[in-house]
Protein backbone atom coordinates (compact mmCIF):
# COMPACT_ATOMS: atom_id res chain seq x y z
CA UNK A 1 0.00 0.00 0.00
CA UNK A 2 3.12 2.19 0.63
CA UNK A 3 4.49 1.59 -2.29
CA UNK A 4 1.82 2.34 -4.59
CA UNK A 5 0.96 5.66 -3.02
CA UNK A 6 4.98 6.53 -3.28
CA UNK A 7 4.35 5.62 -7.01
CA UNK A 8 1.35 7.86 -7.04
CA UNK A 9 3.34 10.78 -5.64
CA UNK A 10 6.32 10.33 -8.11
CA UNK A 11 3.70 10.70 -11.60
CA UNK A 12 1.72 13.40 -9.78
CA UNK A 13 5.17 15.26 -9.05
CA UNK A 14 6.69 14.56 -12.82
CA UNK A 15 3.88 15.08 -14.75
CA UNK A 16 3.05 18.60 -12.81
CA UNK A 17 6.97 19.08 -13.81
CA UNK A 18 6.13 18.94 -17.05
CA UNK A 19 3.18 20.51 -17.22
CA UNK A 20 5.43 23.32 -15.69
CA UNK A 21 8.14 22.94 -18.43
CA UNK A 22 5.78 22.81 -21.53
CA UNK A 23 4.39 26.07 -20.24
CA UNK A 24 7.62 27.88 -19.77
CA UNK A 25 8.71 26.22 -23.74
CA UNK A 26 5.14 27.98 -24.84
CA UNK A 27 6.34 31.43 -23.09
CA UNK A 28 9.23 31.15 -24.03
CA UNK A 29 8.34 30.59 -27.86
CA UNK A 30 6.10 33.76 -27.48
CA UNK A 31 8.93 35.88 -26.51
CA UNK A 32 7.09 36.55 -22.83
CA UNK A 33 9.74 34.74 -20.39
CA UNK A 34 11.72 36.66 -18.57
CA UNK A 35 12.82 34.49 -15.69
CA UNK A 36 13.11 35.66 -12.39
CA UNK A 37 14.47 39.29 -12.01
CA UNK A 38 17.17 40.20 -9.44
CA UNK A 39 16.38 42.48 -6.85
CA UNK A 40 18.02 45.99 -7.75
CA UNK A 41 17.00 47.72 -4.92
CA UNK A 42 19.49 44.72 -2.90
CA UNK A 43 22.34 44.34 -5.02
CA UNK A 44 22.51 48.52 -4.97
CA UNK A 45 22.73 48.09 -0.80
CA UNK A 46 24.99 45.19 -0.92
CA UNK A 47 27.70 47.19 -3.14
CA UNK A 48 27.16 49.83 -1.02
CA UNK A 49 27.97 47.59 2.13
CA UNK A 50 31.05 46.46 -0.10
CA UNK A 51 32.28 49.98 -0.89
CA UNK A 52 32.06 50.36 3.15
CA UNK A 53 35.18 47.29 3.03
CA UNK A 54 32.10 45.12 5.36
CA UNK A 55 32.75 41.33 5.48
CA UNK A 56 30.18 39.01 3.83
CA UNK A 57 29.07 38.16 7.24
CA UNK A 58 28.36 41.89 8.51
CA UNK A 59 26.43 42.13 4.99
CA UNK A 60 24.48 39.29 5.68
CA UNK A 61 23.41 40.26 9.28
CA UNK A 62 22.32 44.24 8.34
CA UNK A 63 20.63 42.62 4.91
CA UNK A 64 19.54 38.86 5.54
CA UNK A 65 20.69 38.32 3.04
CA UNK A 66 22.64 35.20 1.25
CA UNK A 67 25.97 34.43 0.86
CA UNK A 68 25.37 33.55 -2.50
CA UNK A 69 23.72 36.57 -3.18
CA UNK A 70 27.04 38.72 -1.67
CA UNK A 71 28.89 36.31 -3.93
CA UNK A 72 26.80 36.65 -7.17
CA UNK A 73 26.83 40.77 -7.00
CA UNK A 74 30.50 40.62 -6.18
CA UNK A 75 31.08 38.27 -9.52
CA UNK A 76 29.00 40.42 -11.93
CA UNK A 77 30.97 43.67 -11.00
CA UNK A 78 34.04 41.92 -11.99
């Protein structure tokens, strides 16, 4: 009985998934996908934290935000 409700989860899970991918090949096709955008208004405070010589950790503790994040802003300003 486990096992065929496991089952049961796994084609509900992969057939929403691509459900979810032939929608975003349709968009896509249209010209209409943009993706996710990147939040301006927090990559502008995070180079301003950066201009300040802050650590990643002081950034992420006045920001909360990700390392990642600190990481990805730093990369695209190279």
């Amino acid at each position: 009985m486990l096992d065929l409700g496991a089952a049961m989860a796994r084609d509900d899970y992969e057939t929403r998934h691509k459900r979810q991918a032939q929608g975003i090949a349709k968009v896509k096709a249209e010209g209409k996908y943009r993706g996710r955008q990147p939040n301006v208004a927090l990559h502008h405070d995070i180079l301003d934290q950066l201009t300040l010589e802050r650590s990643y950790s002081q950034i992420q503790e006045k920001l909360g935000c990700s390392r990642a994040t600190i990481a990805k802003v730093v990369k695209q300003q190279i």
